[in-house]
Protein backbone atom coordinates (compact mmCIF):
# COMPACT_ATOMS: atom_id res chain seq x y z
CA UNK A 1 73.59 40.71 86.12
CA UNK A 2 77.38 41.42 86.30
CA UNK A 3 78.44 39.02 83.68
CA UNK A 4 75.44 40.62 81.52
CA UNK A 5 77.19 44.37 81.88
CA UNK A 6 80.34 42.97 80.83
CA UNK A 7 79.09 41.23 77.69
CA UNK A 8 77.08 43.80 76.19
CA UNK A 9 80.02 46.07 77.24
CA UNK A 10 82.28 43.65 74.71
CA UNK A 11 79.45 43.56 72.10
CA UNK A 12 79.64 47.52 71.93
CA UNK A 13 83.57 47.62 71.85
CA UNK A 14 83.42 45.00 69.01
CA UNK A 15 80.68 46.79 66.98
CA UNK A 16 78.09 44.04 67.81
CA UNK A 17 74.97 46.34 69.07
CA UNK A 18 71.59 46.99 67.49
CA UNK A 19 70.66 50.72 67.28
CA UNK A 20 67.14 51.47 67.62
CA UNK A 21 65.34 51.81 65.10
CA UNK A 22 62.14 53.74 67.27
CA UNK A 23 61.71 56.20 69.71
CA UNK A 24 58.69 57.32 71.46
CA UNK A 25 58.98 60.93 71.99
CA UNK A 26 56.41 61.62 74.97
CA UNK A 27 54.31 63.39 75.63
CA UNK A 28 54.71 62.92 79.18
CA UNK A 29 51.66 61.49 80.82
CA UNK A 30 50.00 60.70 77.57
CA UNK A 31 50.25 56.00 77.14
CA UNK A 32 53.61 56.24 76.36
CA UNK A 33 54.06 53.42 78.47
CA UNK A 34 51.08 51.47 77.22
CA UNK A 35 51.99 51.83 74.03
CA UNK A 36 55.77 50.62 74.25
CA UNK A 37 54.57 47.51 76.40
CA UNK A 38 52.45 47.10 73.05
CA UNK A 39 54.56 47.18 70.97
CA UNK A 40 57.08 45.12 73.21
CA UNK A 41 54.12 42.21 72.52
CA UNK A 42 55.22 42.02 68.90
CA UNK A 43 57.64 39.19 68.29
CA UNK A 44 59.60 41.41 66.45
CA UNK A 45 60.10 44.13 68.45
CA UNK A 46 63.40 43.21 70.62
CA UNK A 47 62.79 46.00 74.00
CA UNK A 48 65.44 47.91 75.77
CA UNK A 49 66.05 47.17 79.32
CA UNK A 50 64.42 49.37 80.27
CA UNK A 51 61.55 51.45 78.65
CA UNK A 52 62.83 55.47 79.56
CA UNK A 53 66.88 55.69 78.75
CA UNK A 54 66.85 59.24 79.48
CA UNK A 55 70.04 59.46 77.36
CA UNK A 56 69.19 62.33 74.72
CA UNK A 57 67.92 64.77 77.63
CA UNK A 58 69.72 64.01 80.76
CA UNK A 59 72.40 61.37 80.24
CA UNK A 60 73.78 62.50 77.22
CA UNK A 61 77.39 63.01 78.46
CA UNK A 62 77.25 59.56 79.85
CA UNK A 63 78.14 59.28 75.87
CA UNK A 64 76.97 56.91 73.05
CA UNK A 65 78.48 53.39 74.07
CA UNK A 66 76.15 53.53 76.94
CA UNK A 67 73.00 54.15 75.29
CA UNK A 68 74.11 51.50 72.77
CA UNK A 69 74.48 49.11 76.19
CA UNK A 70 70.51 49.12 76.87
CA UNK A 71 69.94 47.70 73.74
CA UNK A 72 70.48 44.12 72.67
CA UNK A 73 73.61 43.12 71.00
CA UNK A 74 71.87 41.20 68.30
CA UNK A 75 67.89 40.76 67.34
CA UNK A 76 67.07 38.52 64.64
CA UNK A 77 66.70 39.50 60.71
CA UNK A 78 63.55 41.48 60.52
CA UNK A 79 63.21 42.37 64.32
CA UNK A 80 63.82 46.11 65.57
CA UNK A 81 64.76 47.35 68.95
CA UNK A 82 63.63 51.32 70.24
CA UNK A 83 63.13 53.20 73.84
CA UNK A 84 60.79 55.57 74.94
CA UNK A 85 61.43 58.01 77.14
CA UNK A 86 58.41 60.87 76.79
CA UNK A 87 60.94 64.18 78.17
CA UNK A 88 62.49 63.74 74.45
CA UNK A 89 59.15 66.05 73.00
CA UNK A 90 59.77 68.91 75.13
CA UNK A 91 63.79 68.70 75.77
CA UNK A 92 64.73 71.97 73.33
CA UNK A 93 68.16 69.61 72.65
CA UNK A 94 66.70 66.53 71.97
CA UNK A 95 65.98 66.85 68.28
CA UNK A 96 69.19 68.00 66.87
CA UNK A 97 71.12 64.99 68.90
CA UNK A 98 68.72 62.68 68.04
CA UNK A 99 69.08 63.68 64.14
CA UNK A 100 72.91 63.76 64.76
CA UNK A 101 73.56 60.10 65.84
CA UNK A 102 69.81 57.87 64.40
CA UNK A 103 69.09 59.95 61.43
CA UNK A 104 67.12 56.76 60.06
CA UNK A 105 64.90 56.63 63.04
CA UNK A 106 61.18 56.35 63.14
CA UNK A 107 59.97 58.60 65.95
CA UNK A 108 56.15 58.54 67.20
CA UNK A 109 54.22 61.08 69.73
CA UNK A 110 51.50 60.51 71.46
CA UNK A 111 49.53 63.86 72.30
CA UNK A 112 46.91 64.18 75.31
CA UNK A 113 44.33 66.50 75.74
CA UNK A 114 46.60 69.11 77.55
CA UNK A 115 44.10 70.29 80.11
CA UNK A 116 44.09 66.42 81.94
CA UNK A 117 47.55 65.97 80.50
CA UNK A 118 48.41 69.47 83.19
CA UNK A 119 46.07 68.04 85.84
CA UNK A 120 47.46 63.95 85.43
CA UNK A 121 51.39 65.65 85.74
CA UNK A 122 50.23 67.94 88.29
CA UNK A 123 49.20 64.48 90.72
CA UNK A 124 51.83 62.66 89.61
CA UNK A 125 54.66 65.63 90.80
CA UNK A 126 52.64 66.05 94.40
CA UNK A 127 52.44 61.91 94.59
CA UNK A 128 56.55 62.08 94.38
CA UNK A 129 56.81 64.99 96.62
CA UNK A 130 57.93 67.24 93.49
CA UNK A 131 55.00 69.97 94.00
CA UNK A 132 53.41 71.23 97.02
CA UNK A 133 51.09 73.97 95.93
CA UNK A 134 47.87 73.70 95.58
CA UNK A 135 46.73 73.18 91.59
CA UNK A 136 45.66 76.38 90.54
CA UNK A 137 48.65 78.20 92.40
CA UNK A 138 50.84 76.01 90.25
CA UNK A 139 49.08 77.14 87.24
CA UNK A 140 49.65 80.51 87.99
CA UNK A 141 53.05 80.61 88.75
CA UNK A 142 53.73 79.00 85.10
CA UNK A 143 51.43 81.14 83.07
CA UNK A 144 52.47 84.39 84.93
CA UNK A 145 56.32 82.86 83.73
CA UNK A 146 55.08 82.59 79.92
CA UNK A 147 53.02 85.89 79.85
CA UNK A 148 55.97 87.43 81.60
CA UNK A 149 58.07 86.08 78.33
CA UNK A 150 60.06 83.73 80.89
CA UNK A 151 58.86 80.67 79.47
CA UNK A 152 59.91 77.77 81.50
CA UNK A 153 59.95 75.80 78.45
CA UNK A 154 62.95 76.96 77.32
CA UNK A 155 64.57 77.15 80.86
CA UNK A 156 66.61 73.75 80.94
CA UNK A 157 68.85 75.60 83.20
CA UNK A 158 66.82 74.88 85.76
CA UNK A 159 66.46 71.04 85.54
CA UNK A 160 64.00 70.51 88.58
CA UNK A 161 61.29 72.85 87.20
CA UNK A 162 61.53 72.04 83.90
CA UNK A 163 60.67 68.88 84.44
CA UNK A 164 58.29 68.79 87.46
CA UNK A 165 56.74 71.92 87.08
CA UNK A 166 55.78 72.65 83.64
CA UNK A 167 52.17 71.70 83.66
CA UNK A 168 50.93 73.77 80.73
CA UNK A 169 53.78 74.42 78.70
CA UNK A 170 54.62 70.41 78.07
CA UNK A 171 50.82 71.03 76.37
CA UNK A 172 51.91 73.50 73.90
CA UNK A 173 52.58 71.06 71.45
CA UNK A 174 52.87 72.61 67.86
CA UNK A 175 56.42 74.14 68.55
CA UNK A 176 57.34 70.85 70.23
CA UNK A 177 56.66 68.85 66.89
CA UNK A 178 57.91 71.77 64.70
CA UNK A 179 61.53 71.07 65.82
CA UNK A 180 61.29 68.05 65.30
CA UNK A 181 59.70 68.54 61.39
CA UNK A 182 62.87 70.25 60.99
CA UNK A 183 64.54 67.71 61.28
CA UNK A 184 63.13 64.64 60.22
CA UNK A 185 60.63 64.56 56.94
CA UNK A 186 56.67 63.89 58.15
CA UNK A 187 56.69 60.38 56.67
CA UNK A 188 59.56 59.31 59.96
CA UNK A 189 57.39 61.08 62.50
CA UNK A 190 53.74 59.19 63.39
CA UNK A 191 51.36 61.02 65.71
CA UNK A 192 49.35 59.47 67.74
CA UNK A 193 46.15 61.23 69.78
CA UNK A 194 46.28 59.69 73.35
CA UNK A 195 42.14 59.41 73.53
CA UNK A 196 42.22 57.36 70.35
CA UNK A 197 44.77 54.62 71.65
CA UNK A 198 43.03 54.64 75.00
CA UNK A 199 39.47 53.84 73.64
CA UNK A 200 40.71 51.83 70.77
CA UNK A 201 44.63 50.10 71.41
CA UNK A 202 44.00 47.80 68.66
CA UNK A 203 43.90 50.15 66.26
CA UNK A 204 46.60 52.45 67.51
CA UNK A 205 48.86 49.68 67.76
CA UNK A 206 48.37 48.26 64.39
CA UNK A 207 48.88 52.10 62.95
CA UNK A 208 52.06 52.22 65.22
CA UNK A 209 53.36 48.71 63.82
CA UNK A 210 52.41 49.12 59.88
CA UNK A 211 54.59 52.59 60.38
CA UNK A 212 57.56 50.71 61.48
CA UNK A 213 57.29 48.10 58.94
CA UNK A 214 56.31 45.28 60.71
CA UNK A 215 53.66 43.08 60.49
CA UNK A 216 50.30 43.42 61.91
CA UNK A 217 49.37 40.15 61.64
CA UNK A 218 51.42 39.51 64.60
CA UNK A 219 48.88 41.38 67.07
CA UNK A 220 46.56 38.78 66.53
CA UNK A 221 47.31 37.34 70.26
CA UNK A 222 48.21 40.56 72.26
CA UNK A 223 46.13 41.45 74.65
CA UNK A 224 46.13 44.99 75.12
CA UNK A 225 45.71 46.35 79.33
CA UNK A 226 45.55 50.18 80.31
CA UNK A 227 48.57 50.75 81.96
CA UNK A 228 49.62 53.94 85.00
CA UNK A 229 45.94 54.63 85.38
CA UNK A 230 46.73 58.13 87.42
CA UNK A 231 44.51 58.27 90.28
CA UNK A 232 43.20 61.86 92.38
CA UNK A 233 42.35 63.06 95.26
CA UNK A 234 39.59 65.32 93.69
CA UNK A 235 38.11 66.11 90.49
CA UNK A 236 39.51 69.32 88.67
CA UNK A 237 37.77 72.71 90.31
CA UNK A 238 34.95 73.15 87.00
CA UNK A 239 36.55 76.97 86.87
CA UNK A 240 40.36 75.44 86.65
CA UNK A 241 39.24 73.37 83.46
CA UNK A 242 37.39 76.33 81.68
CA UNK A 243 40.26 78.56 82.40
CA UNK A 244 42.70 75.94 81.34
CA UNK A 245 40.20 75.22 77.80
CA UNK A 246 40.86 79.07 76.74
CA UNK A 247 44.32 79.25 77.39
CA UNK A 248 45.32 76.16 74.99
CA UNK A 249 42.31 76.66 72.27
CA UNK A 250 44.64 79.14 70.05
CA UNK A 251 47.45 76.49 70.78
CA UNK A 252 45.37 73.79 69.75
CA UNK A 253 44.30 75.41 66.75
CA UNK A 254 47.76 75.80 65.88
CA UNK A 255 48.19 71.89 66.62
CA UNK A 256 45.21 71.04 64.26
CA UNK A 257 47.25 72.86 61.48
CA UNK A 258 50.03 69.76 61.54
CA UNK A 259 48.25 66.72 62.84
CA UNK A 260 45.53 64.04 60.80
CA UNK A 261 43.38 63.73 63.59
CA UNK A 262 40.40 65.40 64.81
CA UNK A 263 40.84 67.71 68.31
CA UNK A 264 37.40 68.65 68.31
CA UNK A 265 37.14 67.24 71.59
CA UNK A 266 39.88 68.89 73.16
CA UNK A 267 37.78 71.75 73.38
C-alpha cells in the first residue's frame, strides 16, 4: 500500500493522472452507492479508490494533487474514471469549485422521494450515534429553523448539523439542482429518480452509461444487487408522513418544473 501512495504521488507530480470524467452528486440516501458499483461493472469505467472523496465539500484544502491521487494514473483509450460522494448536491460551495477545476464533467443526481429520503437519513444518523431525538422532535427543530428564516441549509458553519441533521432540507431539491444549472448546461447534468433505478437498475444504468458515452452493450453480464438496504426500528408514525407529504408538495411541484420524470408518486 506504501509503494502504491508513492507512485501515484509521482504520476501526479509528472502530469500522469486521469481526471474524472463523472461525478455523482447525491442525494444522500438515495442508490448513490448502487449506482456507482454499477457503473464500476462496466469495463470501461476505471473506479476511484474509494467511492465518496469528500474533496469538493470537506477536503478541499487538502488541495487538487490529492484528489487527483484517488484516481488512477492511466485507464485505457476509451475508459473514464469518476467518484461519488452524494454531500456534493447540497454543499452551497460545491458547484462553483466543481465548475472551476472539471468544467467538462458529466454530473448525475439521483433524487428520492424526500419524505423516506428524511426518515432513511434520520436512522442512519441515530444508527451512528449522530441524533438522539426522537423523529418527529428532529423534524421540528429543522422546520421551526427554516420557517424561522434560519435555514440550516445554508449553515455550513456548523459542519455537524449540516450534515447529520438536515432531514428535510437535503429534500428541497429544486434550488439544489438550480446551482448547479448555473453552472453547467442541462445536456452535462442527468437526473435520475431513485424509485425508477430501484425497481428497474437495468434501465437506469443503461440511461446512466449512454449519457457518459459509453457503451451499453457492455451491461450485458452485470448483475445488478440492491445495495445499503436501510433497515428500522419502526414504521414512520402515519401522522409524521402526512405532515411530511404537505410540507414538500409545493417543493415538489417546483422540482417537477426541471426534471423529465414523473413525481406523481411522491405525493
Amino acid at each position: 500500500m506504501r509503494q502504491l501512495r508513492i507512485d501515484r504521488t509521482i504520476a501526479v507530480s509528472l502530469g500522469r493522472y486521469t481526471e474524472p470524467a463523472f461525478i455523482i452528486l447525491g442525494a444522500q440516501k438515495s442508490g448513490t452507492t448502487s449506482l456507482y458499483r454499477y457503473l464500476a461493472a462496466h469495463p470501461s469505467v476505471k473506479p476511484a479508490l474509494r467511492k465518496e472523496i469528500h474533496f469538493f465539500d470537506l477536503n478541499f484544502d487538502r488541495g487538487w494533487n490529492w484528489y487527483l491521487k484517488h484516481f488512477p494514473s492511466r485507464v485505457p483509450p476509451g475508459s473514464i474514471t469518476g467518484e461519488a460522494t452524494p454531500y456534493y448536491l447540497f454543499h452551497p460551495a460545491v458547484p462553483r469549485r466543481v465548475a472551476d477545476m472539471l468544467p467538462d464533467a458529466k454530473l448525475v443526481a439521483v433524487l428520492r422521494n424526500p419524505v423516506d429520503r428524511a426518515y432513511s437519513h434520520y436512522a442512519h444518523s441515530v444508527k451512528h450515534g449522530f441524533e438522539t431525538a426522537s423523529f418527529e422532535n428532529a423534524l421540528a427543530r429543522e422546520i421551526d429553523l427554516i420557517e424561522e428564516g434560519r435555514s440550516p441549509a445554508d449553515r455550513v458553519d456548523d459542519s455537524y448539523f449540516h450534515q447529520h441533521h438536515t432531514y428535510v432540507s437535503r429534500g428541497i431539491y429544486a434550488p439544489q439542482l438550480d446551482r448547479w444549472y448555473t453552472l453547467y448546461p442541462p445536456e452535462r447534468l442527468l437526473v435520475l429518480k431513485s424509485e425508477d433505478l430501484s425497481r428497474h437498475p437495468a434501465t437506469a444504468v443503461q440511461r446512466t452509461v449512454e449519457f457518459l458515452g459509453l457503451s451499453a452493450q457492455e451491461l450485458r453480464d452485470i448483475s445488478f444487487p440492491r445495495l445499503h438496504q436501510g433497515t428500522y426500528g419502526s414504521e414512520m408514525n402515519p401522522k409524521t408522513r402526512e405532515m411530511l407529504r404537505g410540507f414538500f408538495r409545493s417543493h415538489n411541484q417546483a422540482l417537477a418544473e426541471i426534471v423529465d420524470f414523473d413525481l406523481s408518486d411522491w405525493d
